[in-house]
C-alpha atoms as a PDB file:
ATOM      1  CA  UNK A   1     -49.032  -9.517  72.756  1.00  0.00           C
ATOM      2  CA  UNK A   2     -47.441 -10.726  69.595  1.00  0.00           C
ATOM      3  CA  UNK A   3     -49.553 -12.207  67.028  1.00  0.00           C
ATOM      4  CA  UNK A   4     -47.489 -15.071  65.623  1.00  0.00           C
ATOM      5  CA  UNK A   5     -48.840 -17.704  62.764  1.00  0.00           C
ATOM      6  CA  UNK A   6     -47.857 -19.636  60.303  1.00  0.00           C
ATOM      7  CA  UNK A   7     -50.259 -19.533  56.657  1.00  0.00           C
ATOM      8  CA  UNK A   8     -49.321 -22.280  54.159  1.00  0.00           C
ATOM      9  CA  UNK A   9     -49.604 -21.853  50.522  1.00  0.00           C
ATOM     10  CA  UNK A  10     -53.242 -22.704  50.216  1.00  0.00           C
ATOM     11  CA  UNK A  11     -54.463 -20.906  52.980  1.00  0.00           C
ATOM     12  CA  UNK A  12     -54.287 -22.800  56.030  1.00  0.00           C
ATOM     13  CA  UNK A  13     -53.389 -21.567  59.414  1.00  0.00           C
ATOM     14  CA  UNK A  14     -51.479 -22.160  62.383  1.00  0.00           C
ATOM     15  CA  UNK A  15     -50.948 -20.189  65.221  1.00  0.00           C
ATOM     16  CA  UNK A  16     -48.084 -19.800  67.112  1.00  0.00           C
ATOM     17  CA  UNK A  17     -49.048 -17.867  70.198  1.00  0.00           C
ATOM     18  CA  UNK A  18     -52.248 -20.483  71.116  1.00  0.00           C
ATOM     19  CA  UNK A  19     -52.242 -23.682  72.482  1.00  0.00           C
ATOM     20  CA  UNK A  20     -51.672 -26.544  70.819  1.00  0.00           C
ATOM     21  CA  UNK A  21     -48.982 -24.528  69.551  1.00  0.00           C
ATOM     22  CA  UNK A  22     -47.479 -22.019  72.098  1.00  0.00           C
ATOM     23  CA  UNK A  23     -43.852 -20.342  71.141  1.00  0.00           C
ATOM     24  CA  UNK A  24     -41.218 -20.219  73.811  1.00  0.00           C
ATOM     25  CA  UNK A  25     -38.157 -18.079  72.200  1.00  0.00           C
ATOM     26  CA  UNK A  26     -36.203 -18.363  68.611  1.00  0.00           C
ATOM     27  CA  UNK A  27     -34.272 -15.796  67.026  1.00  0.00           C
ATOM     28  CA  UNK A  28     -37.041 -14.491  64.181  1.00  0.00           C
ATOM     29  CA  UNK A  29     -36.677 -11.393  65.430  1.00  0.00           C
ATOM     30  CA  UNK A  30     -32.732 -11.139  64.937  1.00  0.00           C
ATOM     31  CA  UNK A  31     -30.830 -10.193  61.493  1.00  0.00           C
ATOM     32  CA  UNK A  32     -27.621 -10.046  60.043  1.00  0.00           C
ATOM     33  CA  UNK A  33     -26.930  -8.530  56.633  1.00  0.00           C
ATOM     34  CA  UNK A  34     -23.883 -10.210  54.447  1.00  0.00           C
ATOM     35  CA  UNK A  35     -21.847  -7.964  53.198  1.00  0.00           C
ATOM     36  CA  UNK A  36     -19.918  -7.503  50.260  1.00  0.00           C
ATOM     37  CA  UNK A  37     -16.079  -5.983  50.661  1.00  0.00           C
ATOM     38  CA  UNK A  38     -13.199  -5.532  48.442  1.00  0.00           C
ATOM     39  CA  UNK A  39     -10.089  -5.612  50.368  1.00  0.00           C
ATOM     40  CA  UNK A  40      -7.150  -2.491  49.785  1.00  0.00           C
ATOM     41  CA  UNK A  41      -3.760  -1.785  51.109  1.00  0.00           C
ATOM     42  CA  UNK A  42      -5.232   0.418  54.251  1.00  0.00           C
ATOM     43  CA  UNK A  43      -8.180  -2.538  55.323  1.00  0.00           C
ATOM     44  CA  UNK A  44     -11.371  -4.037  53.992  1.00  0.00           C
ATOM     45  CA  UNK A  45     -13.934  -1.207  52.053  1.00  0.00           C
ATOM     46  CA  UNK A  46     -18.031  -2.478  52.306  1.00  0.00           C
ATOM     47  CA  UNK A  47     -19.252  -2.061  48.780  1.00  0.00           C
ATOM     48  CA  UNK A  48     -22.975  -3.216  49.922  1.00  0.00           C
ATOM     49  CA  UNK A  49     -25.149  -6.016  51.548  1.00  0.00           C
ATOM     50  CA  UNK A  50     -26.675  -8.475  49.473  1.00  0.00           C
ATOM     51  CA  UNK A  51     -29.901 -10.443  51.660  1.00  0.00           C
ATOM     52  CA  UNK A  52     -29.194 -14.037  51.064  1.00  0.00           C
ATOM     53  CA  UNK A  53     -30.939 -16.876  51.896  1.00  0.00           C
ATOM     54  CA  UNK A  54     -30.871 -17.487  55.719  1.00  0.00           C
ATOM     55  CA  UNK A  55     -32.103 -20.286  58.275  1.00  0.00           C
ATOM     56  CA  UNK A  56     -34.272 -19.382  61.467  1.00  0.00           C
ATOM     57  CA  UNK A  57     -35.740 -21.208  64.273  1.00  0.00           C
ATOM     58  CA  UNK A  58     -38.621 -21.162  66.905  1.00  0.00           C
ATOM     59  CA  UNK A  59     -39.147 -23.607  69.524  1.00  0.00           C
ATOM     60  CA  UNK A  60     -42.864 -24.266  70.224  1.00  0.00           C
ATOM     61  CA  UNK A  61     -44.548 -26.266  72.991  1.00  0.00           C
ATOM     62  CA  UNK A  62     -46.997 -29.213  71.757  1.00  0.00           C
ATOM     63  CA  UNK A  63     -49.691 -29.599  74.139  1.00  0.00           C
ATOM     64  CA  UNK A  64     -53.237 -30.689  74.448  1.00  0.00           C
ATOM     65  CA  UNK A  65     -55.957 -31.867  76.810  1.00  0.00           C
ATOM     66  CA  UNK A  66     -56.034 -35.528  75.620  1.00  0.00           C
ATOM     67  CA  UNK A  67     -53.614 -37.947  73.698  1.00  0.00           C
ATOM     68  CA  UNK A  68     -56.221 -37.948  70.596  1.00  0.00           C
ATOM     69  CA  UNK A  69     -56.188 -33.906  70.591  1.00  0.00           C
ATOM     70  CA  UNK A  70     -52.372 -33.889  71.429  1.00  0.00           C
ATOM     71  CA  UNK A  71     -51.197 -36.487  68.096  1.00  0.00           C
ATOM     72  CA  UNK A  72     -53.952 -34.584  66.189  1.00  0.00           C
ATOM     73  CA  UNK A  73     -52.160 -31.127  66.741  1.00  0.00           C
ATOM     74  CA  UNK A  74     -48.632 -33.552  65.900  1.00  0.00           C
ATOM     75  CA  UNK A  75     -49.899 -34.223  62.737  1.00  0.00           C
ATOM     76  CA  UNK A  76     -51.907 -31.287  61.364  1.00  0.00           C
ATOM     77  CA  UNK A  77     -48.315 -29.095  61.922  1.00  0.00           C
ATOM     78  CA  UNK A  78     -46.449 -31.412  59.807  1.00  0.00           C
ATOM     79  CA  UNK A  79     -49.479 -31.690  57.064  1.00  0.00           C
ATOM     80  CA  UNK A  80     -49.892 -27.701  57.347  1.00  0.00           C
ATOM     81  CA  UNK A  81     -45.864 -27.036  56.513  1.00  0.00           C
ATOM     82  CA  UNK A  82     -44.933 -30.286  54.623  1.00  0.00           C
ATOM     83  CA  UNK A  83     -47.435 -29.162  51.840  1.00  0.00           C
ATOM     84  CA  UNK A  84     -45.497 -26.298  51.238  1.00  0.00           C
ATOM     85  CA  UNK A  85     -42.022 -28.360  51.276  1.00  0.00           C
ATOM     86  CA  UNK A  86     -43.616 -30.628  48.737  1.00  0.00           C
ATOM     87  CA  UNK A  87     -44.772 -28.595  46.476  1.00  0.00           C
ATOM     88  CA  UNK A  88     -41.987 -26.218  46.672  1.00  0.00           C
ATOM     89  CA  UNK A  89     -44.274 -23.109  47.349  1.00  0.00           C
ATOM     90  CA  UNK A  90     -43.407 -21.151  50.366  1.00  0.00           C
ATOM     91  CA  UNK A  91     -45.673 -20.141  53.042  1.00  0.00           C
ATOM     92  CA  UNK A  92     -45.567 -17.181  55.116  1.00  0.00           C
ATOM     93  CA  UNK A  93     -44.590 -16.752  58.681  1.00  0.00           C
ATOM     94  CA  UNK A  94     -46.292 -13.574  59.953  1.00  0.00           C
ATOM     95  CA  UNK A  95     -45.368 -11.422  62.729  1.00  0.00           C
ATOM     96  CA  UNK A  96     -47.659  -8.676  63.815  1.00  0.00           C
ATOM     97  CA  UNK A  97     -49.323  -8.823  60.212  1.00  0.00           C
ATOM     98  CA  UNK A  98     -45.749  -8.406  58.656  1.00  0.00           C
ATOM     99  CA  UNK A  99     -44.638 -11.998  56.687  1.00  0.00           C
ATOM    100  CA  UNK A 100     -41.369 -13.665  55.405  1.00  0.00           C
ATOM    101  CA  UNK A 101     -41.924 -15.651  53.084  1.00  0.00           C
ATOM    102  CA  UNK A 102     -40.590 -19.042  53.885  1.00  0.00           C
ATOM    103  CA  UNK A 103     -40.228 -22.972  54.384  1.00  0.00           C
ATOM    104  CA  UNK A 104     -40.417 -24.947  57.830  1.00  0.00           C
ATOM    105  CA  UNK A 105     -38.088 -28.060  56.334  1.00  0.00           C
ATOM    106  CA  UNK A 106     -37.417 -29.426  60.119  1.00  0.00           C
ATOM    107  CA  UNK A 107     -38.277 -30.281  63.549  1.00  0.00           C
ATOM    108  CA  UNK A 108     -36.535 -31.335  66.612  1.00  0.00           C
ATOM    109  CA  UNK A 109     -38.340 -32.784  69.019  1.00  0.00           C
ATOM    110  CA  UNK A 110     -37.515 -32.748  73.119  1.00  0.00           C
ATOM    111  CA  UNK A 111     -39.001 -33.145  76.385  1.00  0.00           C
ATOM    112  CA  UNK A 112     -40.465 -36.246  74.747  1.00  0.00           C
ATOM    113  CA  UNK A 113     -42.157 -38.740  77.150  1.00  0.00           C
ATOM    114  CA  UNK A 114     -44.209 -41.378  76.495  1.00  0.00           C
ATOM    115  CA  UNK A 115     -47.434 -41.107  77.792  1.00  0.00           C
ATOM    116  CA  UNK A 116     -47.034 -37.365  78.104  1.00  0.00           C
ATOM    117  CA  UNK A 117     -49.588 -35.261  75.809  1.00  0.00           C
ATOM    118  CA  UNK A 118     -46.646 -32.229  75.402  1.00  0.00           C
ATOM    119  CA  UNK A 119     -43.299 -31.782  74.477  1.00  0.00           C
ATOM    120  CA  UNK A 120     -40.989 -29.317  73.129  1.00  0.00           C
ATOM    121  CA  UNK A 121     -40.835 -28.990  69.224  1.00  0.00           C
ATOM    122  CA  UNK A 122     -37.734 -26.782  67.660  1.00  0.00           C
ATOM    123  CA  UNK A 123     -38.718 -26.028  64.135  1.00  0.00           C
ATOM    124  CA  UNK A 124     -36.353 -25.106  61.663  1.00  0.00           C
ATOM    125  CA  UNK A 125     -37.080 -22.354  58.880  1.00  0.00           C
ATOM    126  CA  UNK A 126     -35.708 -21.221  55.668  1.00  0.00           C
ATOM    127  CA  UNK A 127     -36.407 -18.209  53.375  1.00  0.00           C
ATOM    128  CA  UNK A 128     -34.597 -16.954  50.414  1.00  0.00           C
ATOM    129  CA  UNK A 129     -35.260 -13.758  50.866  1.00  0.00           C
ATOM    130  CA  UNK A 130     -34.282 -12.638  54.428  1.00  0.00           C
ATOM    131  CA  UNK A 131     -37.296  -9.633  54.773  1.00  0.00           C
ATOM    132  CA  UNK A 132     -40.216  -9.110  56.531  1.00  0.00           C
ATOM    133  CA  UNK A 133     -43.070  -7.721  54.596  1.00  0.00           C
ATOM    134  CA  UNK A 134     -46.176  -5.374  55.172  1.00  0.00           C
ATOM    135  CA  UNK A 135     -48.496  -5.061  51.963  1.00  0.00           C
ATOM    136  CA  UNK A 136     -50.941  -1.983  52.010  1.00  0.00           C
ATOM    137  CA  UNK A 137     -53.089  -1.690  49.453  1.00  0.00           C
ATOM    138  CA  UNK A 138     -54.996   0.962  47.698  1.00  0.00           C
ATOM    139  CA  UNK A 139     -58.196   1.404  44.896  1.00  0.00           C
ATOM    140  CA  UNK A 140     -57.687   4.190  42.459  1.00  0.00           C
ATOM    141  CA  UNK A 141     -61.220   4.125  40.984  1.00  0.00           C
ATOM    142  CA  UNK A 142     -63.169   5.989  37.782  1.00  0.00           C
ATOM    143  CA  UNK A 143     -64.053   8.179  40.255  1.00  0.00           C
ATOM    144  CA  UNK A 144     -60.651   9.660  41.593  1.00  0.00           C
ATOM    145  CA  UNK A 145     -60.327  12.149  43.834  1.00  0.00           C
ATOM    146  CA  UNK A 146     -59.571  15.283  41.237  1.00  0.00           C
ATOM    147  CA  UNK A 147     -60.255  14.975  37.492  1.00  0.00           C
ATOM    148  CA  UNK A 148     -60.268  17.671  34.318  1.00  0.00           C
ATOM    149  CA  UNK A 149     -60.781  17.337  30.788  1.00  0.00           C
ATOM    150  CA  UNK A 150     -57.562  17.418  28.807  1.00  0.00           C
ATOM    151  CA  UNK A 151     -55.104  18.496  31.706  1.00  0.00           C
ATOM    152  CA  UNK A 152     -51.805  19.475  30.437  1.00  0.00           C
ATOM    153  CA  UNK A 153     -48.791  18.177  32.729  1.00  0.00           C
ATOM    154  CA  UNK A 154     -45.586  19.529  32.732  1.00  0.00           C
ATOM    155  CA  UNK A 155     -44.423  15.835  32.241  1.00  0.00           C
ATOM    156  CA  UNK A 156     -45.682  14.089  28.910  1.00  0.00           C
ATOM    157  CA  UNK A 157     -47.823  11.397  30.401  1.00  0.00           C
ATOM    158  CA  UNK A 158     -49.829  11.359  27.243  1.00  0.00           C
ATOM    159  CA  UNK A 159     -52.714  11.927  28.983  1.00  0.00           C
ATOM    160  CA  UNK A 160     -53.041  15.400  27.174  1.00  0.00           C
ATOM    161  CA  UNK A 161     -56.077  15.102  24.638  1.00  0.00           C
ATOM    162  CA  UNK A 162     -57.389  12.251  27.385  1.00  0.00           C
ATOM    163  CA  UNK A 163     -61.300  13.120  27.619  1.00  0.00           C
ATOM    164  CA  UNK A 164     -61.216  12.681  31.294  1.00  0.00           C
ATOM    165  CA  UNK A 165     -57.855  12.637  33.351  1.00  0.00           C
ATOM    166  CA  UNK A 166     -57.822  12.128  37.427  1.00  0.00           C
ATOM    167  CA  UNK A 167     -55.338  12.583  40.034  1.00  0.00           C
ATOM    168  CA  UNK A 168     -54.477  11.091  43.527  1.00  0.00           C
ATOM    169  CA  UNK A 169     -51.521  10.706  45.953  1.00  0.00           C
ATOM    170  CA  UNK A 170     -49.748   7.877  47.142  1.00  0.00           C
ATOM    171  CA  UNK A 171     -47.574   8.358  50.373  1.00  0.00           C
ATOM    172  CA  UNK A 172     -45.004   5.877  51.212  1.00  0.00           C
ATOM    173  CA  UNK A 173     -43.807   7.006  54.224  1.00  0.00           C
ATOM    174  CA  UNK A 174     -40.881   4.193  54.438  1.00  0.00           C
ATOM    175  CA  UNK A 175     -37.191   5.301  54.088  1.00  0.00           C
ATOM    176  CA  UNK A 176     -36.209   3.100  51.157  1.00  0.00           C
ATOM    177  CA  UNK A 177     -38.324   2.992  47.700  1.00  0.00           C
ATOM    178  CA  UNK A 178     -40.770   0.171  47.451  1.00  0.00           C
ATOM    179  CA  UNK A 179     -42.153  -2.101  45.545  1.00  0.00           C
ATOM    180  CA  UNK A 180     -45.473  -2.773  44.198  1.00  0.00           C
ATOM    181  CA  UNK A 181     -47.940  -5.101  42.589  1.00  0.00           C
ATOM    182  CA  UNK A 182     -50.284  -2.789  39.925  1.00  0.00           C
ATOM    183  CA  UNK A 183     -53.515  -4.468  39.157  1.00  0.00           C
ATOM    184  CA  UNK A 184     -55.358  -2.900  36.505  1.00  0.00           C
ATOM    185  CA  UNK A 185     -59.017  -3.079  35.163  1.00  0.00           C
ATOM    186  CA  UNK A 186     -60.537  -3.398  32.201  1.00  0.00           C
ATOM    187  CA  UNK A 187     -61.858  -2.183  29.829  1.00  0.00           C
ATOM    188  CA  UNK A 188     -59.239   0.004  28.775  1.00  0.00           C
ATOM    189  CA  UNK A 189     -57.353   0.224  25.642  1.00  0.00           C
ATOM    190  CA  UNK A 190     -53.348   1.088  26.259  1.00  0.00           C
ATOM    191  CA  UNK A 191     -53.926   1.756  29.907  1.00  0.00           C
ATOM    192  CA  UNK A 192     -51.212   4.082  31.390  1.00  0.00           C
ATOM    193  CA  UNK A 193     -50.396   5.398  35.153  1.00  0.00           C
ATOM    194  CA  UNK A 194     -47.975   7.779  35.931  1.00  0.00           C
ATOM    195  CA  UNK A 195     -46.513   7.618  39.847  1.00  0.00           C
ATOM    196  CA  UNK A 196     -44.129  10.742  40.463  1.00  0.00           C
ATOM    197  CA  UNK A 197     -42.131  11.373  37.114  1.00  0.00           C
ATOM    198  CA  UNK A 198     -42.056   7.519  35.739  1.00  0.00           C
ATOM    199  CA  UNK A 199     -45.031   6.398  33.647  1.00  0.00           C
ATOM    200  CA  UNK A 200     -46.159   2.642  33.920  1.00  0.00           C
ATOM    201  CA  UNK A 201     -47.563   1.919  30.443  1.00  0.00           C
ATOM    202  CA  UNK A 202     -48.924  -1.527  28.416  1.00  0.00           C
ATOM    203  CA  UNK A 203     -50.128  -1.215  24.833  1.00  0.00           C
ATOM    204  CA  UNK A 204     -52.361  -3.410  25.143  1.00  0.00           C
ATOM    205  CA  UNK A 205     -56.537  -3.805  25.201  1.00  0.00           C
ATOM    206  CA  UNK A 206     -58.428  -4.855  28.413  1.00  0.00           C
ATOM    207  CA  UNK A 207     -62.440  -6.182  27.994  1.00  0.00           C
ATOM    208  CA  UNK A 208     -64.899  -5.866  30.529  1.00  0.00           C
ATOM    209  CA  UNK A 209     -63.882  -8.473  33.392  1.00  0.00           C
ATOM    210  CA  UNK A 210     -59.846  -8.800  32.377  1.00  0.00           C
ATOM    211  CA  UNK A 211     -56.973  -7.329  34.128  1.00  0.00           C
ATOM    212  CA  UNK A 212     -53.428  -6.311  33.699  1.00  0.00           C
ATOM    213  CA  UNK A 213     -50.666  -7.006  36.480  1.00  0.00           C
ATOM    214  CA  UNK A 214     -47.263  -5.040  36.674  1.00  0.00           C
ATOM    215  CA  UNK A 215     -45.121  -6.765  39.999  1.00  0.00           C
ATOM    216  CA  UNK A 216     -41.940  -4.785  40.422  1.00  0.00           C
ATOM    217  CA  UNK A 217     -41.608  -7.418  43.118  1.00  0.00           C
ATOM    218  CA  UNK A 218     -42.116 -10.062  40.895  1.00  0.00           C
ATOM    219  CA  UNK A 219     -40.530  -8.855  37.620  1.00  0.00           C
ATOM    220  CA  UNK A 220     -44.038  -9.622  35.668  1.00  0.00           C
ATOM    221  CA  UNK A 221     -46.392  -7.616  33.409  1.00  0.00           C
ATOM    222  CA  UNK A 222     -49.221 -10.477  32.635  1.00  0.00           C
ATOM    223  CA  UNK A 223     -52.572  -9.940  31.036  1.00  0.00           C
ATOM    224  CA  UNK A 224     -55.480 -12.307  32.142  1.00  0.00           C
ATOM    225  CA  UNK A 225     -58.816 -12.792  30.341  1.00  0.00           C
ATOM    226  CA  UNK A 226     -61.968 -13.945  31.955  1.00  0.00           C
ATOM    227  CA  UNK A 227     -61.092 -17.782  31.335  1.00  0.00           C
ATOM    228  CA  UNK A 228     -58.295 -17.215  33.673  1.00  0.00           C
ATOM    229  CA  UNK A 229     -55.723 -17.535  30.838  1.00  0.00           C
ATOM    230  CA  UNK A 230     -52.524 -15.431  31.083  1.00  0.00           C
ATOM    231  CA  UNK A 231     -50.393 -13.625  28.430  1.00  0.00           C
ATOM    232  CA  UNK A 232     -47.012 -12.056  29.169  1.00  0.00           C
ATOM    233  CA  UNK A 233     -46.848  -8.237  28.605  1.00  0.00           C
ATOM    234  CA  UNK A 234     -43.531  -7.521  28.927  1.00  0.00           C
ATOM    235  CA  UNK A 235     -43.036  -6.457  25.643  1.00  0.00           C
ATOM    236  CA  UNK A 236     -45.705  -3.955  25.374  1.00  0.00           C
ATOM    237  CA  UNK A 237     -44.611  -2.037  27.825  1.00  0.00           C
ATOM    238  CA  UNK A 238     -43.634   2.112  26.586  1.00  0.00           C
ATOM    239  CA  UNK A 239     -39.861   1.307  26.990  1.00  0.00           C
ATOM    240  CA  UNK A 240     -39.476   5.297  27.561  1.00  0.00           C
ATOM    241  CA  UNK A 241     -40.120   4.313  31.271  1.00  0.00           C
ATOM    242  CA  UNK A 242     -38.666   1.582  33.602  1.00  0.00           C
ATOM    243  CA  UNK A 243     -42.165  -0.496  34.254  1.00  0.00           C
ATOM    244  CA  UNK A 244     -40.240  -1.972  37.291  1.00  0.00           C
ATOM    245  CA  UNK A 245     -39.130   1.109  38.850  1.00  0.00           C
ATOM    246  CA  UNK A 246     -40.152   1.209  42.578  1.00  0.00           C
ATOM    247  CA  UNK A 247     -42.241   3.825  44.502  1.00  0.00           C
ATOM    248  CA  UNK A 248     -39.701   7.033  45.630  1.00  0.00           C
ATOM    249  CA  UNK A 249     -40.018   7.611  49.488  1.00  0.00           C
ATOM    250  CA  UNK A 250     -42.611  10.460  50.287  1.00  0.00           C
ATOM    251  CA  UNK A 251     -45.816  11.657  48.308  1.00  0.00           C
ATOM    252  CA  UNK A 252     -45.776  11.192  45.094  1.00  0.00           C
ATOM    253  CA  UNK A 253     -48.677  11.988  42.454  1.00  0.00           C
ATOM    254  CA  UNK A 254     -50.319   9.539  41.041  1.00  0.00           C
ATOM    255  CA  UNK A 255     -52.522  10.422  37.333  1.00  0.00           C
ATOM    256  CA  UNK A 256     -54.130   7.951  34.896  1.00  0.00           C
ATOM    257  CA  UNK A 257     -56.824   8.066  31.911  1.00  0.00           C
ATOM    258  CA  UNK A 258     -60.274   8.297  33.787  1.00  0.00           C
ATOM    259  CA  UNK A 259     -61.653   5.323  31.971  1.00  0.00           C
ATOM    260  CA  UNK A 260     -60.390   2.339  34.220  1.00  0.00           C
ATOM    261  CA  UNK A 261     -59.541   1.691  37.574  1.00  0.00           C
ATOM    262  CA  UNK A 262     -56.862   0.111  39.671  1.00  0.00           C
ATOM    263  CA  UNK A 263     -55.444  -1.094  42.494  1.00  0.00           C
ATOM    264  CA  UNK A 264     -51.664  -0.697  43.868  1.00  0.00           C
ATOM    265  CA  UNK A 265     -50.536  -2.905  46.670  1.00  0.00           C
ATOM    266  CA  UNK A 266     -47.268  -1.685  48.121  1.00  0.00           C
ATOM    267  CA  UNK A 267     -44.845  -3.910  49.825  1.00  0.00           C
ATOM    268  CA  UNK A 268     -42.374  -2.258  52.843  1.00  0.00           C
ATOM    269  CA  UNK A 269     -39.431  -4.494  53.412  1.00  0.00           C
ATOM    270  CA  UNK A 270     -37.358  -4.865  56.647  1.00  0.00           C
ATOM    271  CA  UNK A 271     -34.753  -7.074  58.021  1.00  0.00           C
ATOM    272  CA  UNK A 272     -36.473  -7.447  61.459  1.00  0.00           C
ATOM    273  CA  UNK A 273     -40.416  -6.828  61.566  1.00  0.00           C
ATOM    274  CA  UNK A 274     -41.352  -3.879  63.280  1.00  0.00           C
ATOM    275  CA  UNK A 275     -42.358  -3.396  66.797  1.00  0.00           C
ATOM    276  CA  UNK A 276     -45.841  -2.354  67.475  1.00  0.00           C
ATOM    277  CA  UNK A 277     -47.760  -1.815  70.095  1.00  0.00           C
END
C-alpha cells in the first residue's frame, strides 16, 4: 500500500491513506514536461524541457464516527494546509517517502448532505517545481573510512601538507547528477571537500558548535554561529571550483582535511515518484 501524507511547514501531519482522510484517485502520479521548440522550414526542433509550475489534484473522502469527530477532521485539514498558504511556505506532499514540495490553495466539496458525517473533498495543489524528491543523507566523520598523513592526489585539493587527510565514496546511483545540501562542522579553519574532480571550498573559520551550509539546491553558502545568527559565504568560496556543481552519476571519491566532519544530504529528482514495493 501507498503511504500518502501531507506535512505542513511546521511539522504537522496529515494522512492521506487513513480515515478521516482516505484518497480515492487524482492524477499525482501523472507528468508532463513543457517543452521548449524553435520552429524551421522542415517542422518544429525540441531544444529542452523546462519544469514549470503545475497544478494537481486528489479527491479525498471526509469521514468520521460522529458529527463532532467528522467537523473536527473539516477543520484541522484546512488549519493544517491554510498555514502554509498564509505564510507563503510550502509544505510537502509525500509519496512513498518521496515529496513535492507544494501548496493545497483549494477544495471542492461533493456528496455533501446535511446530517451526513462524510463527503467527498477534491483538493487542489500547486508546486513550482514539478519534482518529486528523495533526500538520503550521509555523515563523513573525523574518523573516515581511510586516512594518511600528507597524501598527495593527482588533483590539487590542497590537502597536500594536510596533517591528517581521509577518504570515502559517495554513490549516486541515479541517471542524472544531483544535488546536495553540505553541512559542515566546526571547528575548522578554511574547510575544504573535494567530491570527484570539483573541490567545494569556504575561506572561512568555524568554532566549536558552528556550521557551514553549501545547498546546490538552494543556491546558498551560509555560516551560522551558536546564537543561531547567519552570515552569507558566497564570497569566500575558492572560485577555482563551481561550489554549486552537482554530484556526477556513479561513485565518486569523496576527500577532506581530517579535522572536521560533515554531512551531505543528496536530493534525487523525478517527474513521477517512483514505484516501490
Amino acid at each position: 500500500m501507498m503511504e500518502i501524507y501531507y506535512l505542513n511547514a511546521k511539522g504537522e501531519k496529515l494522512n492521506l491513506t487513513e480515515w478521516p482522510y482516505r484518497i480515492q484517485t487524482g492524477d499525482i502520479l501523472n507528468y508532463k514536461k513543457p517543452y521548449i521548440f524553435s520552429q524551421t522550414s522542415y517542422g518544429g526542433e525540441i531544444l529542452g524541457f523546462n519544469p514549470e509550475l503545475v497544478e494537481k489534484n486528489i479527491t479525498l473522502t471526509v469521514s468520521a464516527k460522529s458529527m463532532a469527530e467528522y467537523y473536527a477532521a473539516l477543520n484541522h485539514f484546512y488549519d493544517v494546509v491554510d498555514y502554509d498558504v498564509v505564510n507563503l511556505i510550502p509544505g510537502k506532499l509525500y509519496v512513498n517517502g518521496q515529496y513535492m514540495r507544494c501548496f493545497i490553495f483549494g477544495s471542492e466539496k461533493t456528496e455533501w448532505e446535511y446530517g451526513c458525517n462524510w463527503l467527498d473533498n477534491a483538493i487542489a495543489i500547486v508546486s513550482g517545481t514539478a519534482v518529486w524528491i528523495t533526500e538520503s543523507t550521509k555523515s563523513f566523520t573525523t574518523a573516515g573510512s581511510q586516512s594518511g598523513a600528507g597524501l598527495d592526489y593527482p588533483h590539487d585539493y590542497g590537502f597536500d601538507y594536510a596533517p591528517k587527510v581521509l577518504s570515502d565514496t559517495i554513490v549516486n546511483d541515479n541517471y542524472a547528477a544531483v544535488d546536495f545540501r553540505m553541512t559542515i562542522y566546526g571547528p575548522a579553519v578554511n574547510p575544504s571537500v573535494a567530491i570527484g574532480s570539483n573541490v567545494y571550498k569556504i575561506y572561512t573559520e568555524l568554532t566549536a558548535g558552528e556550521y557551514l551550509v553549501i545547498d546546490t539546491q538552494e543556491k546558498i553558502v551560509e555560516q551560522y554561529d551558536n546564537m543561531g545568527g547567519m552570515t552569507i559565504k558566497y564570497n569566500n568560496r575558492e572560485k577555482d571550483y563551481e561550489i554549486y556543481a552537482p554530484i556526477p552519476p556513479g561513485a565518486s571519491p569523496v576527500i577532506w582535511a581530517g579535522d572536521f566532519g560533515f554531512d551531505l544530504t543528496t536530493y534525487v529528482k523525478r517527474s513521477e515518484p517512483k514505484w516501490i514495493l
